[in-house]
C-alpha atoms as a PDB file:
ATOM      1  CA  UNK A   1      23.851 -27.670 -31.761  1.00  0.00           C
ATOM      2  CA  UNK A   2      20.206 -27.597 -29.981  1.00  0.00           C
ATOM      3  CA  UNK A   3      21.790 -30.179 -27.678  1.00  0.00           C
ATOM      4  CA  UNK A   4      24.985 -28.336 -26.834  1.00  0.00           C
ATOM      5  CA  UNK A   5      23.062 -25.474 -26.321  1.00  0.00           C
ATOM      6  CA  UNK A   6      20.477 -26.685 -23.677  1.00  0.00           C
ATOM      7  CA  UNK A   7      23.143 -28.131 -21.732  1.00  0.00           C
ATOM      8  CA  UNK A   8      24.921 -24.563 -21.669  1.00  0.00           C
ATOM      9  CA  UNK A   9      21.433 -23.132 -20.176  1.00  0.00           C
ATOM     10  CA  UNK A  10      21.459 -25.446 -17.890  1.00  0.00           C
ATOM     11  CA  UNK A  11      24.697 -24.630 -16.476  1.00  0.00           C
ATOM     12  CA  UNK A  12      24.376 -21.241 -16.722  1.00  0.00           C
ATOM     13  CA  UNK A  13      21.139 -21.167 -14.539  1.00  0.00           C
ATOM     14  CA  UNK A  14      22.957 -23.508 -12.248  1.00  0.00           C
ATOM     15  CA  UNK A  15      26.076 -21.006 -11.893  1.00  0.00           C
ATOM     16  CA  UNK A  16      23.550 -17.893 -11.499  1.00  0.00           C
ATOM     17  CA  UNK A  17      21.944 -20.137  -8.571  1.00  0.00           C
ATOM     18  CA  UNK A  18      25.116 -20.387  -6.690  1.00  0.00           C
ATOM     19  CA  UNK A  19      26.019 -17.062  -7.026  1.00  0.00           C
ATOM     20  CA  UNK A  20      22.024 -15.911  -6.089  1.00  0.00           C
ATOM     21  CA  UNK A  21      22.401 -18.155  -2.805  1.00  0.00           C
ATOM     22  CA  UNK A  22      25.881 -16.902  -2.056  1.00  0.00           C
ATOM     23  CA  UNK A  23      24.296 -14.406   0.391  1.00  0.00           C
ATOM     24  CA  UNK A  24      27.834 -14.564   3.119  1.00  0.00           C
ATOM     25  CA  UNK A  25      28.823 -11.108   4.343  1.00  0.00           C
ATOM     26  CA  UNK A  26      32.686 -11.648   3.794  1.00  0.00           C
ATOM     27  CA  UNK A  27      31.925 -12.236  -0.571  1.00  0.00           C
ATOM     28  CA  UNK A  28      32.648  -8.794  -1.784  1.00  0.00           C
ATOM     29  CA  UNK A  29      29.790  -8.095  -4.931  1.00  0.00           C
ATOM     30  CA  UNK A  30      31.113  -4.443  -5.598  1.00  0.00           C
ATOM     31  CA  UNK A  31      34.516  -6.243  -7.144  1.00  0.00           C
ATOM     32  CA  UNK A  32      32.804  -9.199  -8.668  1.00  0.00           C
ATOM     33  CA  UNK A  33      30.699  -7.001 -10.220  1.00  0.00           C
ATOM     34  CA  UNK A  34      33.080  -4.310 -11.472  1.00  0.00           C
ATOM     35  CA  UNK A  35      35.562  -6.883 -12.338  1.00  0.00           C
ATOM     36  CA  UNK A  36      33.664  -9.331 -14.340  1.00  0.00           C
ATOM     37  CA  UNK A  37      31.261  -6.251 -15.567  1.00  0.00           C
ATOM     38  CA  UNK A  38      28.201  -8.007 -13.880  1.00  0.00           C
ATOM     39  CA  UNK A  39      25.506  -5.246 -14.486  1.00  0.00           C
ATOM     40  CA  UNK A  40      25.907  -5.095 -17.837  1.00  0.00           C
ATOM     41  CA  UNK A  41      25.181  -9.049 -18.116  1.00  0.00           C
ATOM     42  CA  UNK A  42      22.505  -8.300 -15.617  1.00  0.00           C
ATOM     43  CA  UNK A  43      20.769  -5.657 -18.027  1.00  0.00           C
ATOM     44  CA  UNK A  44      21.148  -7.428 -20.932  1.00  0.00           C
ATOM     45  CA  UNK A  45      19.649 -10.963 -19.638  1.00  0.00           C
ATOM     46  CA  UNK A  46      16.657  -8.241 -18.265  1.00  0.00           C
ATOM     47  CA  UNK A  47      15.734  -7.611 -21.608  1.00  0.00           C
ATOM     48  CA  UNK A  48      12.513  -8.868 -23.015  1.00  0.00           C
ATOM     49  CA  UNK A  49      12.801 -12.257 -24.898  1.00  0.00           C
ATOM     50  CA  UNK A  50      16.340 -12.347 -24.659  1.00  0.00           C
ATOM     51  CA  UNK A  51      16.425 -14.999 -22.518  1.00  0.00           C
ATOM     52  CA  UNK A  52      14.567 -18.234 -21.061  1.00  0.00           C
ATOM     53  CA  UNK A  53      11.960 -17.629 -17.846  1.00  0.00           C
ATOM     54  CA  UNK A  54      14.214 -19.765 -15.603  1.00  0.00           C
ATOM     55  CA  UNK A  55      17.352 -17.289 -16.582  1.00  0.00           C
ATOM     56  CA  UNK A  56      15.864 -14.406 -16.313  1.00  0.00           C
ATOM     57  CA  UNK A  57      14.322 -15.431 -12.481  1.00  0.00           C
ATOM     58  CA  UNK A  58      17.693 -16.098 -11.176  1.00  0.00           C
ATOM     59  CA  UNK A  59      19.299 -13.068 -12.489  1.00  0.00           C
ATOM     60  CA  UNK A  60      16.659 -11.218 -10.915  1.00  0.00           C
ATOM     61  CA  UNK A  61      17.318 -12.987  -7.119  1.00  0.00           C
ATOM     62  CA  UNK A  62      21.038 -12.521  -8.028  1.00  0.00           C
ATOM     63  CA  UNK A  63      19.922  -8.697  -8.321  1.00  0.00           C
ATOM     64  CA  UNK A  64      18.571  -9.085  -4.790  1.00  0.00           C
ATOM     65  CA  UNK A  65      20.901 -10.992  -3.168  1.00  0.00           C
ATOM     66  CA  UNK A  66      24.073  -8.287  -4.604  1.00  0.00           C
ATOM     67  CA  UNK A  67      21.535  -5.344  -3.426  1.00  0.00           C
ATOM     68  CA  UNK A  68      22.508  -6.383   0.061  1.00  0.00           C
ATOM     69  CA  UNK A  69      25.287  -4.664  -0.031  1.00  0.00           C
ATOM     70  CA  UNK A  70      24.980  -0.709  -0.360  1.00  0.00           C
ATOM     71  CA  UNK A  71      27.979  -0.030  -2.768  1.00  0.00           C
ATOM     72  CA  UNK A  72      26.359  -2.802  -5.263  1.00  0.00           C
ATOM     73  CA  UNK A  73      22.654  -1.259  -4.703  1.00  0.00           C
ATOM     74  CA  UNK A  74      24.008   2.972  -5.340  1.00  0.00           C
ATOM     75  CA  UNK A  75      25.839   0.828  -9.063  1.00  0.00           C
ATOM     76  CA  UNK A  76      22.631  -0.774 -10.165  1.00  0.00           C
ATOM     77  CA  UNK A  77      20.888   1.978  -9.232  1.00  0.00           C
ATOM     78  CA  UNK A  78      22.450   4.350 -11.532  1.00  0.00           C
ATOM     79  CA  UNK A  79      22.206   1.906 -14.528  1.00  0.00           C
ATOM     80  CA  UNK A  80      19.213   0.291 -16.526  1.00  0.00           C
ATOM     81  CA  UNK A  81      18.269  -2.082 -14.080  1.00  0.00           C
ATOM     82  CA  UNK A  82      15.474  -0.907 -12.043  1.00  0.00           C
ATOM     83  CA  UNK A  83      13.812   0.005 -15.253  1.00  0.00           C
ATOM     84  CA  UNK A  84      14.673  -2.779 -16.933  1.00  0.00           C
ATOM     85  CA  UNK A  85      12.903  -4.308 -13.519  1.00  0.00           C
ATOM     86  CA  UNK A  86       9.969  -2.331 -14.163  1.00  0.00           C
ATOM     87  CA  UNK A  87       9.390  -3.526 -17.579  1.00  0.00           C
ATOM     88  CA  UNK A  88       9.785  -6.577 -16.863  1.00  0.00           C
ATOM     89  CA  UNK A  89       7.073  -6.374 -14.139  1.00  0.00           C
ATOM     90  CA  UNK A  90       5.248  -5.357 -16.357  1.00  0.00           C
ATOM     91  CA  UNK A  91       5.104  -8.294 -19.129  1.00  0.00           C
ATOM     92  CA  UNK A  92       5.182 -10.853 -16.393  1.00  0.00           C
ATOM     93  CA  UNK A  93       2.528  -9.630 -13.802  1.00  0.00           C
ATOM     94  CA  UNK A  94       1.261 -13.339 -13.862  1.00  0.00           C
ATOM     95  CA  UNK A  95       5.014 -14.496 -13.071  1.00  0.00           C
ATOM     96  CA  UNK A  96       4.265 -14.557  -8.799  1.00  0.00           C
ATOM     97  CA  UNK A  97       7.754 -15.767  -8.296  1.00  0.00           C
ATOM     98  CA  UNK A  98       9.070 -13.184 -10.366  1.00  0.00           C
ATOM     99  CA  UNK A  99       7.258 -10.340  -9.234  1.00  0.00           C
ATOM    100  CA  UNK A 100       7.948 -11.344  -5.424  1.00  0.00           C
ATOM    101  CA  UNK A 101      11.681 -11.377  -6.501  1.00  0.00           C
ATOM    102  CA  UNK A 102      11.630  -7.982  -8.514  1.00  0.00           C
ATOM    103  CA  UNK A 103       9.527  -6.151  -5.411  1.00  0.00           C
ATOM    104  CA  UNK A 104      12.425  -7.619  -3.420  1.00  0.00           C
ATOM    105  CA  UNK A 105      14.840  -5.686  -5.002  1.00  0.00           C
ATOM    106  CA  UNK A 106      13.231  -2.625  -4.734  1.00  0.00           C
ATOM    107  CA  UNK A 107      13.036  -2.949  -0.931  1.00  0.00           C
ATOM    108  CA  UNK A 108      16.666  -3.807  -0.975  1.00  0.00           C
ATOM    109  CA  UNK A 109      16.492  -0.157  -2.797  1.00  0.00           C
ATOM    110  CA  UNK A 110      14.099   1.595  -0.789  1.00  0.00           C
ATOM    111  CA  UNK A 111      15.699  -0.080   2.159  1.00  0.00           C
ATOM    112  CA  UNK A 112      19.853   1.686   1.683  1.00  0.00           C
ATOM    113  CA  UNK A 113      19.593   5.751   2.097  1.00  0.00           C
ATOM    114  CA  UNK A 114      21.729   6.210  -0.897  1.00  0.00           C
ATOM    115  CA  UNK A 115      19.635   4.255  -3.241  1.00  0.00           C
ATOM    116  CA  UNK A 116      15.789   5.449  -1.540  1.00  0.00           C
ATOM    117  CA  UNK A 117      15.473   8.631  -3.223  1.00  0.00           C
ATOM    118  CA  UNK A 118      16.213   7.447  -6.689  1.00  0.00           C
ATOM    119  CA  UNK A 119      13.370   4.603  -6.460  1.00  0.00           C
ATOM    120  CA  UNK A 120      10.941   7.147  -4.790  1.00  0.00           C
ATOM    121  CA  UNK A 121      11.738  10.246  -6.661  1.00  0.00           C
ATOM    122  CA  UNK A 122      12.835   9.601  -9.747  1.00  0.00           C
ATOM    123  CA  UNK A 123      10.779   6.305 -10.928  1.00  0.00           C
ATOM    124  CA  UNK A 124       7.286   5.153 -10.332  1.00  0.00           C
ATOM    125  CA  UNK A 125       8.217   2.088  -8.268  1.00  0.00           C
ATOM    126  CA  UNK A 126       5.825   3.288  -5.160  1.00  0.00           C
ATOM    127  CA  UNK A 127       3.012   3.704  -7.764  1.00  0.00           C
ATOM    128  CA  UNK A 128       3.512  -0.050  -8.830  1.00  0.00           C
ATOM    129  CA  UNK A 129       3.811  -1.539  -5.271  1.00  0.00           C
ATOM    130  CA  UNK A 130       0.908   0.207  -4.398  1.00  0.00           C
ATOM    131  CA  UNK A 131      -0.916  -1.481  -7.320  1.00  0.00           C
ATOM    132  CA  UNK A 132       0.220  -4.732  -5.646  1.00  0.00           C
ATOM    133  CA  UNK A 133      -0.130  -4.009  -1.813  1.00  0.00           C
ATOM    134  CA  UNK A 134      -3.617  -6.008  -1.976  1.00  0.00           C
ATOM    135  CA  UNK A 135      -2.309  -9.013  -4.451  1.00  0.00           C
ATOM    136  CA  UNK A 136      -3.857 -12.301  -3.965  1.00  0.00           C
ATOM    137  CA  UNK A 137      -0.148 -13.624  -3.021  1.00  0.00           C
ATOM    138  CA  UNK A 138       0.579 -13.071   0.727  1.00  0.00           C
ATOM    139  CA  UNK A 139       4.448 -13.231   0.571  1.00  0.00           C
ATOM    140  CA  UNK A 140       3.921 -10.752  -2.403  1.00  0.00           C
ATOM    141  CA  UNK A 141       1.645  -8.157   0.037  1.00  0.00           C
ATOM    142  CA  UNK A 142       4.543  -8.520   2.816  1.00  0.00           C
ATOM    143  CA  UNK A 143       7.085  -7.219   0.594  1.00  0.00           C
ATOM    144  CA  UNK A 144       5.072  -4.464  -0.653  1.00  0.00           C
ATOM    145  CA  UNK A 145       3.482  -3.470   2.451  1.00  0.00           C
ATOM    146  CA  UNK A 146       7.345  -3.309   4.282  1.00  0.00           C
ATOM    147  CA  UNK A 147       8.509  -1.309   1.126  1.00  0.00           C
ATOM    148  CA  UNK A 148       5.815   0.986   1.775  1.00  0.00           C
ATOM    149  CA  UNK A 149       6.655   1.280   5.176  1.00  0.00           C
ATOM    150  CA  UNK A 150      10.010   3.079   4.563  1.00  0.00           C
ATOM    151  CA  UNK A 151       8.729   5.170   1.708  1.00  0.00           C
ATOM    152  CA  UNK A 152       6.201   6.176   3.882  1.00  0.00           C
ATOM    153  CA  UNK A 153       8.731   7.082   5.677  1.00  0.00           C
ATOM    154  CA  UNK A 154      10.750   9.482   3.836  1.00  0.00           C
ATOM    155  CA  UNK A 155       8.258  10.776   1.680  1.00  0.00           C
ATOM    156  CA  UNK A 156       5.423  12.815   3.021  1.00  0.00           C
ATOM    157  CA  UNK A 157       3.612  13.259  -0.088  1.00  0.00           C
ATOM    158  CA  UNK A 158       3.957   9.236  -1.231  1.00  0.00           C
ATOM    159  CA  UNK A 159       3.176   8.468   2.542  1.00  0.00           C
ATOM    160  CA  UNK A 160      -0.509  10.441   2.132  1.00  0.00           C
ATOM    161  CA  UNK A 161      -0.867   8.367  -0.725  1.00  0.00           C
ATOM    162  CA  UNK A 162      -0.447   5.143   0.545  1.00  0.00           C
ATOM    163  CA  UNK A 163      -2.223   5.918   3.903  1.00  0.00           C
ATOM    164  CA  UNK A 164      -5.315   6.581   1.135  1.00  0.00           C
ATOM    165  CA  UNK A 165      -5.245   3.657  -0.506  1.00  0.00           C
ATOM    166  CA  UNK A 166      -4.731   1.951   2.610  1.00  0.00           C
ATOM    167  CA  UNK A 167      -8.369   3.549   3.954  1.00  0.00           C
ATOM    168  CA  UNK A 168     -10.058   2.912   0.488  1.00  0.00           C
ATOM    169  CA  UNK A 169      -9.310  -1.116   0.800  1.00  0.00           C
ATOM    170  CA  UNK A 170     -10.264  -1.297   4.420  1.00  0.00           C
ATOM    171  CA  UNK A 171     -13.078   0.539   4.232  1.00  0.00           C
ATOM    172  CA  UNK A 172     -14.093  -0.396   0.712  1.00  0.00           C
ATOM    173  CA  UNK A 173     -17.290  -1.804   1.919  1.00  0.00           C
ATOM    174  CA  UNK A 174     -18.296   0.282   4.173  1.00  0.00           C
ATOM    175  CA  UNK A 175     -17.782   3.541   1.611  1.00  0.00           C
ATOM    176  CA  UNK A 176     -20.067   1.499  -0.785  1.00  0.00           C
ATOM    177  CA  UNK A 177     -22.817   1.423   1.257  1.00  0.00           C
ATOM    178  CA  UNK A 178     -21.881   5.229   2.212  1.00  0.00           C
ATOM    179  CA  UNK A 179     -22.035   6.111  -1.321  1.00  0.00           C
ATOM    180  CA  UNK A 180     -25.909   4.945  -2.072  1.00  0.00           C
ATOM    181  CA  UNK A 181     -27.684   6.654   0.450  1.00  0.00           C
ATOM    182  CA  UNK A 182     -30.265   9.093  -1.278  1.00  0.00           C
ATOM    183  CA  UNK A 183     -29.094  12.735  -1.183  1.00  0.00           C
ATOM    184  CA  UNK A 184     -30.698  15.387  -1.345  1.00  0.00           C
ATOM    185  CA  UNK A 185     -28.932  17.671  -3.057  1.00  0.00           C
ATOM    186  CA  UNK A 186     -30.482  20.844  -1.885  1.00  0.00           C
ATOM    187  CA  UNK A 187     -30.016  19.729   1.670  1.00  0.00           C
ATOM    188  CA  UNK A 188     -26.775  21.657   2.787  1.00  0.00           C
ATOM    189  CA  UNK A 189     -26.543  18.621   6.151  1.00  0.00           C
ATOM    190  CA  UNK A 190     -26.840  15.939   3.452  1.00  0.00           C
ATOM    191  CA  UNK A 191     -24.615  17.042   1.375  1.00  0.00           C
ATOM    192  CA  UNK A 192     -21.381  15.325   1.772  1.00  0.00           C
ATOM    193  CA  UNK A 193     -22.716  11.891   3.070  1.00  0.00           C
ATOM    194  CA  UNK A 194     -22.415  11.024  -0.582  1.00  0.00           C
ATOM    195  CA  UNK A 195     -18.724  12.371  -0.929  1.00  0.00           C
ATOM    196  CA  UNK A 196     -17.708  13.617  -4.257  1.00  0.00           C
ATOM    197  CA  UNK A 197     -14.618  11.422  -5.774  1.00  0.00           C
ATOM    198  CA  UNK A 198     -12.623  14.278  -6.529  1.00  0.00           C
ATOM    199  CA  UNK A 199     -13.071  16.241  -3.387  1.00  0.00           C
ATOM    200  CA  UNK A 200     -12.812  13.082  -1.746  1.00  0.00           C
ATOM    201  CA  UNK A 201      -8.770  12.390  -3.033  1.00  0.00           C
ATOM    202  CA  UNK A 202      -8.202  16.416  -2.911  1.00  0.00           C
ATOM    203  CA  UNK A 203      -9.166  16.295   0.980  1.00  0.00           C
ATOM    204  CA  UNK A 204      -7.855  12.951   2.031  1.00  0.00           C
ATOM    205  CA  UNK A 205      -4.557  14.032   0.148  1.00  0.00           C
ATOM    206  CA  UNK A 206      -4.218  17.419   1.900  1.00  0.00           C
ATOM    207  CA  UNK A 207      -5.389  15.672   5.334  1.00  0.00           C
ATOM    208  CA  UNK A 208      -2.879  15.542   8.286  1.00  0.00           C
ATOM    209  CA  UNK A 209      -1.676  11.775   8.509  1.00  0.00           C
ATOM    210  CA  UNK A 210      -2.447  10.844  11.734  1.00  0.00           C
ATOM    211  CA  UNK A 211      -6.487  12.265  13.091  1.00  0.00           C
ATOM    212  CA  UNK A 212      -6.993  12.372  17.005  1.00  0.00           C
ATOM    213  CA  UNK A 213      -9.854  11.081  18.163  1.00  0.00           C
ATOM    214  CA  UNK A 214     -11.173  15.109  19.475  1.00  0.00           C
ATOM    215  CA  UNK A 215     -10.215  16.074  15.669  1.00  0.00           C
ATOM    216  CA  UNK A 216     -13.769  14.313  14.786  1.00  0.00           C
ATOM    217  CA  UNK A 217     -15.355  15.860  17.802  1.00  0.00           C
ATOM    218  CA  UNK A 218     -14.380  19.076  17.296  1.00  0.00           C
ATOM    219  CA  UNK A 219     -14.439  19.476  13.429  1.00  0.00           C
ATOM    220  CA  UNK A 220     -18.212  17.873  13.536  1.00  0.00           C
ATOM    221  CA  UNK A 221     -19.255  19.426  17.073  1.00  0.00           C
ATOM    222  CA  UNK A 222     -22.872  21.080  15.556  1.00  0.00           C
ATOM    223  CA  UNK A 223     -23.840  17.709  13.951  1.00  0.00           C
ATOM    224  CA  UNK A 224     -25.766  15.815  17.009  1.00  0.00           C
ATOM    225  CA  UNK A 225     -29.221  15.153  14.929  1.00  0.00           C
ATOM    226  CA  UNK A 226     -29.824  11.465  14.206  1.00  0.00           C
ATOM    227  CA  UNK A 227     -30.229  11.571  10.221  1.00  0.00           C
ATOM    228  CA  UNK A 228     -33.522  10.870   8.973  1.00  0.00           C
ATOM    229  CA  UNK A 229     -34.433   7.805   7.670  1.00  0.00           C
ATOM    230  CA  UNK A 230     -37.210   8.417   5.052  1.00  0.00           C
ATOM    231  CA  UNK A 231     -38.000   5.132   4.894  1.00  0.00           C
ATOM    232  CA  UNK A 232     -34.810   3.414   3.741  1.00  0.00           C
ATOM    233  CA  UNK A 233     -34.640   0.793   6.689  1.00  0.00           C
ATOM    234  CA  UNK A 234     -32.747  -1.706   4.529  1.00  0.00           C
ATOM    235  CA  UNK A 235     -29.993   0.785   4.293  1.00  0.00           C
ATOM    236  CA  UNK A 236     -29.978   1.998   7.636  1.00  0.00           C
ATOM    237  CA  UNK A 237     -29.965  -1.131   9.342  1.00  0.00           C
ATOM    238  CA  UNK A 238     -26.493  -2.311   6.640  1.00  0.00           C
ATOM    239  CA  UNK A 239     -25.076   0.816   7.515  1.00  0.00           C
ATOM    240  CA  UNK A 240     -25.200   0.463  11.492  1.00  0.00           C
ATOM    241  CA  UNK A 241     -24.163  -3.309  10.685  1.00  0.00           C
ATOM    242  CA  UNK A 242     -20.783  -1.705   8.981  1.00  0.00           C
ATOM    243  CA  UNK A 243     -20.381   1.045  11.612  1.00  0.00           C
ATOM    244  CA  UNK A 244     -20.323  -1.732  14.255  1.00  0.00           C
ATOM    245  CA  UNK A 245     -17.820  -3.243  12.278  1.00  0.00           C
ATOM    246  CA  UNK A 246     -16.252   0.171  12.241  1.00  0.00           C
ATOM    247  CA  UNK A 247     -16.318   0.085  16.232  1.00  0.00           C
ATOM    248  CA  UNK A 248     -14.488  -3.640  16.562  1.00  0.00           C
ATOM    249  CA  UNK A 249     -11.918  -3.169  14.594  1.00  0.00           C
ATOM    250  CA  UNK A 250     -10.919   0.787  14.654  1.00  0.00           C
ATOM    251  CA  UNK A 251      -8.840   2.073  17.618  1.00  0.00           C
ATOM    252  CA  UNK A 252      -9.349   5.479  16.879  1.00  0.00           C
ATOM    253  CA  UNK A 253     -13.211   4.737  16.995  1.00  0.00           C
ATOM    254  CA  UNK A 254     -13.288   2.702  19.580  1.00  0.00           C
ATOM    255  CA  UNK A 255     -11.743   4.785  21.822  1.00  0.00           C
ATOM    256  CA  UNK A 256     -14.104   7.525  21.226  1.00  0.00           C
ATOM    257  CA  UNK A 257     -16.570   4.822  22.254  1.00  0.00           C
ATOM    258  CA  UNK A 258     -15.163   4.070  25.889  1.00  0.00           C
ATOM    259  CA  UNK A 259     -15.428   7.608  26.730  1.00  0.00           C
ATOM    260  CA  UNK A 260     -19.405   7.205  27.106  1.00  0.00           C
ATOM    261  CA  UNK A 261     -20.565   5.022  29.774  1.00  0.00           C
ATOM    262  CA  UNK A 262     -22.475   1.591  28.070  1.00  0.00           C
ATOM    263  CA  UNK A 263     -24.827   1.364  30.996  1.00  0.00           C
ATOM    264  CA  UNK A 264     -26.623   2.840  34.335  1.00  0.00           C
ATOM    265  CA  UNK A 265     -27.953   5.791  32.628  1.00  0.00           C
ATOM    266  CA  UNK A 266     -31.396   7.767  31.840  1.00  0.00           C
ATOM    267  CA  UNK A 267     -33.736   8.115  29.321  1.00  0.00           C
ATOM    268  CA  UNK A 268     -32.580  12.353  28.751  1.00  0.00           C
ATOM    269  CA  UNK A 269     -29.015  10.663  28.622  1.00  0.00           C
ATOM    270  CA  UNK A 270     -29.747   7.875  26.733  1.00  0.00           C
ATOM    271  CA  UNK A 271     -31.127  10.292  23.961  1.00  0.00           C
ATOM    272  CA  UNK A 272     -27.970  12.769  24.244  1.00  0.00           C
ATOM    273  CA  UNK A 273     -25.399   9.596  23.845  1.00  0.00           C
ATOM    274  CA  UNK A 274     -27.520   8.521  21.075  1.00  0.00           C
ATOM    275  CA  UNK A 275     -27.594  11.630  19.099  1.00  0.00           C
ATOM    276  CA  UNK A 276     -23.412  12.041  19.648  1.00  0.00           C
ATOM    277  CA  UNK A 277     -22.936   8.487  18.152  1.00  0.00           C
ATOM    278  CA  UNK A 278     -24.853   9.562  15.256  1.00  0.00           C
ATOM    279  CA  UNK A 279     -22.858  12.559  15.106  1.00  0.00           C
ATOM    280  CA  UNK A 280     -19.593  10.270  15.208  1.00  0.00           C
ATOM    281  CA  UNK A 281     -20.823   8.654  13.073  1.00  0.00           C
ATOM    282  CA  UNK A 282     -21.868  11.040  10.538  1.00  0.00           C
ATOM    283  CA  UNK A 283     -18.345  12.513  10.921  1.00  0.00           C
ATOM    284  CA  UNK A 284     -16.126   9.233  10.446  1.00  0.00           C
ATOM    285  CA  UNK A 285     -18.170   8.975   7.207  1.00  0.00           C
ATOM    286  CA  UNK A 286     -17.518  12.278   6.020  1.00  0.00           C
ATOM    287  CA  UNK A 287     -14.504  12.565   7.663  1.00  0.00           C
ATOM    288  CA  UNK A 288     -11.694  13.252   4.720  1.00  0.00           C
ATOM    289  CA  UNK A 289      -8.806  12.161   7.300  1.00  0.00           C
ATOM    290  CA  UNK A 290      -8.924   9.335   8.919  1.00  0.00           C
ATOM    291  CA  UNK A 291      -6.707   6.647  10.548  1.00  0.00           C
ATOM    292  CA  UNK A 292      -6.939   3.236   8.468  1.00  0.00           C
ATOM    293  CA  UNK A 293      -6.984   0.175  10.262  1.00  0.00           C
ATOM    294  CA  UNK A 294      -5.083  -3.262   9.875  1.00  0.00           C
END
């Protein structure tokens, strides 16, 4: 009957709650799950519409809390379940509980060597926690962000990636503003102020991960002219509002800063350590590798 069977739920999502919660090193998951055939109860609960929300939410922190152990993580990761996972992140992106749960088992995942490659190399879980490494939910953007810390990691190429992303939020403003300043495009110096998208992700991807501060220097050593401002004040003055924002909160930046005295000098020096912020400046705008800040 209806009755019979919403007292069964009940107890079942009680039962799964133990277990979840039963997170005590000396409880062996590989032979509960072998023995009682756990992942294949796991899988099919995973399914969509198969079961109730509540259900399906503690199967999920049941997947987390038996990804603990290394032996259980290697056996669910060579079944349905992280795609199963996926899907299911998928039709319940709203879900916050559920999504913090399911990016929780992927750092259990990412986080055992025997179970990292197969969630970075061989499904697009990176690609999806990327999507969520700026969610409105901060316990959601802590799991993500120390997910994408060890795929960072042990991935060069997903690490690039990531550090891009990273630089595109954090600078998101600032690129804006970067982006609608008038270019001329005959103007060989101008070009590139208003960086192409495409050449933009084809150098920032093929860009060493981690700049010096000299790499600016060096790379942009003939640009010392202030840029002309033909008229555009209201730009301008935004833009040197951002790149003081730039100064505050970027080490990299900043420390290119302190090497020029603020203070105690003259008017021929004045001009010079004008002209090489300008040049910094010009060059940490065009600049396709730089060092994003948190």
């Amino acid at each position: 009957s209806p009755a019979t069977a919403a007292v069964d739920e009940e107890q079942v999502v009680e039962c799964l709650g133990i277990l979840a919660n039963l997170n005590l090193p000396e409880i062996d998951f590989e032979s509960l799950i072998r023995e009682f055939e756990l992942i294949a109860y796991i899988n099919s609960k995973l399914q969509p519409g198969v079961a109730e929300d509540d259900v399906v939410l503690e199967v999920v922190i049941l997947v987390g809390t038996v990804a603990h152990d290394g032996s259980c993580a290697f056996l669910l990761s060579h079944s349905d379940t992280i795609q199963n996972l996926i899907t299911l992140l998928n039709s319940k992106q709203e879900d916050d509980e559920l999504v913090l749960q399911i990016i929780y088992v992927f750092y259990q995942m990412a986080f055992h060597k025997q179970t990292r490659d197969v969630i970075v190399k061989q499904t697009q879980v990176p690609a999806y926690l990327i999507d969520l490494m700026h969610d409105k939910n901060v316990e959601i953007r802590k799991v993500c962000a120390n997910t994408l810390d060890i795929i960072a990691e042990c991935d060069s190429d997903w690490a690039q990636r990531i550090q891009a992303e990273k630089f595109r939020w954090h600078n998101s403003q600032w690129l804006e503003t970067i982006a609608r300043q008038p270019v001329d495009a005959n103007d060989p110096e101008a070009a590139g102020f208003g960086y192409d998208d495409d050449d933009y992700d084809d150098d920032l991807n093929e860009a060493p991960l981690i700049p010096s501060p000299d790499d600016y220097l060096d790379y942009y050593d003939d640009q010392l002219a202030e840029p002309e401002q033909d008229g555009n004040d209201d730009f301008f003055h935004e833009r040197d509002q951002l790149w003081q924002q730039q100064q505050q909160h970027n080490p990299e930046m900043r420390r290119m800063l302190e090497a020029y005295p603020p203070d105690d000098i003259d008017e021929e020096e004045k001009l010079f350590l004008e002209q090489q912020y300008a040049s910094m400046y010009n060059a940490y705008a065009r600049a396709p590798h730089t060092t994003p800040y948190h």
